[in-house]
Protein backbone atom coordinates (compact mmCIF):
# COMPACT_ATOMS: atom_id res chain seq x y z
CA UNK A 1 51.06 -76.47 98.85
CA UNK A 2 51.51 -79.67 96.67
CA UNK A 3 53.66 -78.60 94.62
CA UNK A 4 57.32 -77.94 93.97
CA UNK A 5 59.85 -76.61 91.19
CA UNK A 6 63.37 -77.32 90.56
CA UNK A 7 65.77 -76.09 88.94
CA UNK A 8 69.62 -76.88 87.69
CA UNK A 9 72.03 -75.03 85.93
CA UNK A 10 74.19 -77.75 84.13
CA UNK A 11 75.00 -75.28 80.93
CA UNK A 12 78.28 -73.82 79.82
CA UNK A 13 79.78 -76.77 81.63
CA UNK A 14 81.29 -78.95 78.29
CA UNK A 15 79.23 -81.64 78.95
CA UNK A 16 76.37 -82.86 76.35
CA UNK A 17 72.86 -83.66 77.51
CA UNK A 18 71.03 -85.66 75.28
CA UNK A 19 73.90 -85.31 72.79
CA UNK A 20 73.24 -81.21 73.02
CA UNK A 21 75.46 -78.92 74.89
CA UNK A 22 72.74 -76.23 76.34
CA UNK A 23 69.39 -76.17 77.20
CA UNK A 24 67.10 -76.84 79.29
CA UNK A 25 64.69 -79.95 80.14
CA UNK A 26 61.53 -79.76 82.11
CA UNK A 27 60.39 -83.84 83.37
CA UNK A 28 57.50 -84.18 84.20
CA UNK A 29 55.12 -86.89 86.11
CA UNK A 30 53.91 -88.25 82.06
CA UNK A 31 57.29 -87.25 80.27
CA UNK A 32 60.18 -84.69 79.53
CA UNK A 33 59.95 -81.94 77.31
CA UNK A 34 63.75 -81.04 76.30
CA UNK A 35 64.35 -77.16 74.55
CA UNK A 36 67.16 -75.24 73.51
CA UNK A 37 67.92 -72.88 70.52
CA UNK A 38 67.66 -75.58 67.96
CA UNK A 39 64.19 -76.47 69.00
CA UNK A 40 62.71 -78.50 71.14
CA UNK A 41 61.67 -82.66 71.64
CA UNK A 42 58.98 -84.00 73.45
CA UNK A 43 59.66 -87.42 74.95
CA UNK A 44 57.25 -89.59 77.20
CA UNK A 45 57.77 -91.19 80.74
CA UNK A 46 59.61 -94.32 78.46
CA UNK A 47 61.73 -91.82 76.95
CA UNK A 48 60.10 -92.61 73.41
CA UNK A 49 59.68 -89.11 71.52
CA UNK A 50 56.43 -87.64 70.86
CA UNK A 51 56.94 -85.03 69.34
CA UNK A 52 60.35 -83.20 67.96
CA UNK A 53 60.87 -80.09 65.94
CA UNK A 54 64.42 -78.91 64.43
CA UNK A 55 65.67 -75.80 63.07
CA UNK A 56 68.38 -78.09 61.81
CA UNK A 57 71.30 -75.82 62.84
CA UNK A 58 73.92 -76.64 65.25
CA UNK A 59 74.32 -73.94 67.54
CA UNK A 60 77.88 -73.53 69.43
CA UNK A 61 77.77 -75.20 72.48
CA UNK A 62 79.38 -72.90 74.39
CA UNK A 63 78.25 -69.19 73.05
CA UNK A 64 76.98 -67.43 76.08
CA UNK A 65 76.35 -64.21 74.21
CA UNK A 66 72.58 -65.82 73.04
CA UNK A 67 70.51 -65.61 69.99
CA UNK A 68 70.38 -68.27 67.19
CA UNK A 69 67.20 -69.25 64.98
CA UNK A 70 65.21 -70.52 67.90
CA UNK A 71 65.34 -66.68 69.11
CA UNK A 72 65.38 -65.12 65.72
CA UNK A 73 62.19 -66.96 64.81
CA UNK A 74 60.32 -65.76 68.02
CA UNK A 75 61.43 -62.28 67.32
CA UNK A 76 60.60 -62.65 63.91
CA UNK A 77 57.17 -63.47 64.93
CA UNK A 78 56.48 -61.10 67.83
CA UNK A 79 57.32 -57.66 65.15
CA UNK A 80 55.11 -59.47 62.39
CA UNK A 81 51.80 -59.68 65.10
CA UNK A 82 52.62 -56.05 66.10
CA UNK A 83 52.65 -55.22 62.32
CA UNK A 84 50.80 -57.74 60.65
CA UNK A 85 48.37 -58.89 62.68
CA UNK A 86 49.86 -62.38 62.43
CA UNK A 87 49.45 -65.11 65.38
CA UNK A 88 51.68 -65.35 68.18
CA UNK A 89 53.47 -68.55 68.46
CA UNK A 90 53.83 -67.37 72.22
CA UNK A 91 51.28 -65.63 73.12
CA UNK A 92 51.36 -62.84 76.32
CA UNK A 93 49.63 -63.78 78.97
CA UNK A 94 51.56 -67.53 78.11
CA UNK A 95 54.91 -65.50 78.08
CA UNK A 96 53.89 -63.47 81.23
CA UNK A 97 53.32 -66.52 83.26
CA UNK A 98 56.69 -68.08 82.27
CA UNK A 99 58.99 -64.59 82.69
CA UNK A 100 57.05 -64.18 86.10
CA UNK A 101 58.02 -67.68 87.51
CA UNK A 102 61.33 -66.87 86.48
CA UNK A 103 61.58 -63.22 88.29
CA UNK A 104 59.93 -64.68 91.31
CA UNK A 105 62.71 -67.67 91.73
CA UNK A 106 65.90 -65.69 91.46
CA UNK A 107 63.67 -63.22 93.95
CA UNK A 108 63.56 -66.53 96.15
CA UNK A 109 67.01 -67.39 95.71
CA UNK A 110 68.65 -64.38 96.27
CA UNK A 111 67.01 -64.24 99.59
CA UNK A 112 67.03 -68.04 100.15
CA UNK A 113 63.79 -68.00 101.57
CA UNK A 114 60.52 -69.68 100.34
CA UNK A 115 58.05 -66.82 98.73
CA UNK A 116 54.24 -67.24 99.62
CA UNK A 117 52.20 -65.36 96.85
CA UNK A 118 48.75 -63.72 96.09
CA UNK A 119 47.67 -66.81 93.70
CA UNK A 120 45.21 -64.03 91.28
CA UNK A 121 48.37 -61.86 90.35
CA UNK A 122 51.90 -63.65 92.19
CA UNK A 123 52.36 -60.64 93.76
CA UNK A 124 54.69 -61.22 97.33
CA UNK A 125 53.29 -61.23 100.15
CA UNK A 126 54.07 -60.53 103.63
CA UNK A 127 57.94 -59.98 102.68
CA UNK A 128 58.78 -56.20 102.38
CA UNK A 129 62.79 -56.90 101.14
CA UNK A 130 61.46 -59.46 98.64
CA UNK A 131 58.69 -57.11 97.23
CA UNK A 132 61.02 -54.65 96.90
CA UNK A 133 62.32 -56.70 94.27
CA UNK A 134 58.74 -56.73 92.00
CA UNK A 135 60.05 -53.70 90.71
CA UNK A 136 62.56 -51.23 89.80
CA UNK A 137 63.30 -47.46 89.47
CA UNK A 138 63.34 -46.20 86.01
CA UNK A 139 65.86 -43.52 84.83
CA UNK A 140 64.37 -40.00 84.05
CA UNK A 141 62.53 -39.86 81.09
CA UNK A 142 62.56 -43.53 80.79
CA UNK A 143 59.16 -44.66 83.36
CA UNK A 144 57.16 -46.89 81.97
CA UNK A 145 53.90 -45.30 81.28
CA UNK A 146 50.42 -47.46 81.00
């Protein structure tokens, strides 16, 4: 109830943002945490950095297709846990979280309404249209089977 989100789309627009053409920042109430395909900086509320990690490439600044070595290396790292056992830089239930908060706002925006939620799984409540949105119909031979 004390809390809110926001979001804006500024990418694909020409314009840098701290000297970057795409990305995304998330500010904070102790600091900003800026991220795009290159990597990501972590600055505090004075705007000093913190912390700062760099593929060193310079992605194009206006490729909408995707990719680059930000999303190569996560790949990368996802196959080699399935087949080597190795440690998740993201792991699941971190990457559920974050894909879920995503799902549920363009469910909220496409509706324009606010979404109350069952806090132990963010399932929607009390909104049959919006629910109907938590999932999808698979082609034949395609269902997802758990």
């Amino acid at each position: 109830d004390d809390k809110m989100i926001t979001w804006e789309g500024l990418s694909c627009q020409g314009k840098d943002y701290y000297n970057r053409g795409r990305g995304a920042t998330i500010h904070g109430t102790e600091g900003t945490v800026l991220l795009d395909r290159d990597g990501y900086i972590v600055f505090n509320k004075n705007e000093e950095v913190l912390e700062e990690f760099s593929r060193k490439t310079v992605e194009d600044k206006m490729n909408i297709i995707g990719g680059g070595p930000m999303t190569t290396a996560h790949f990368r790292n996802f196959i080699n846990a399935i087949r080597d056992g190795e440690k998740l830089n993201s792991p699941i239930d971190e990457g559920n979280v974050s894909v879920t908060m995503l799902l549920l706002s363009n469910i909220a925006w496409k509706y324009r309404r606010v979404l109350t939620l069952n806090p132990s799984n963010g399932h929607i409540l009390g909104d049959i249209a919006a629910s109907s949105m938590w999932s999808r119909e698979y082609e034949k031979g395609w269902e997802l089977k758990v």
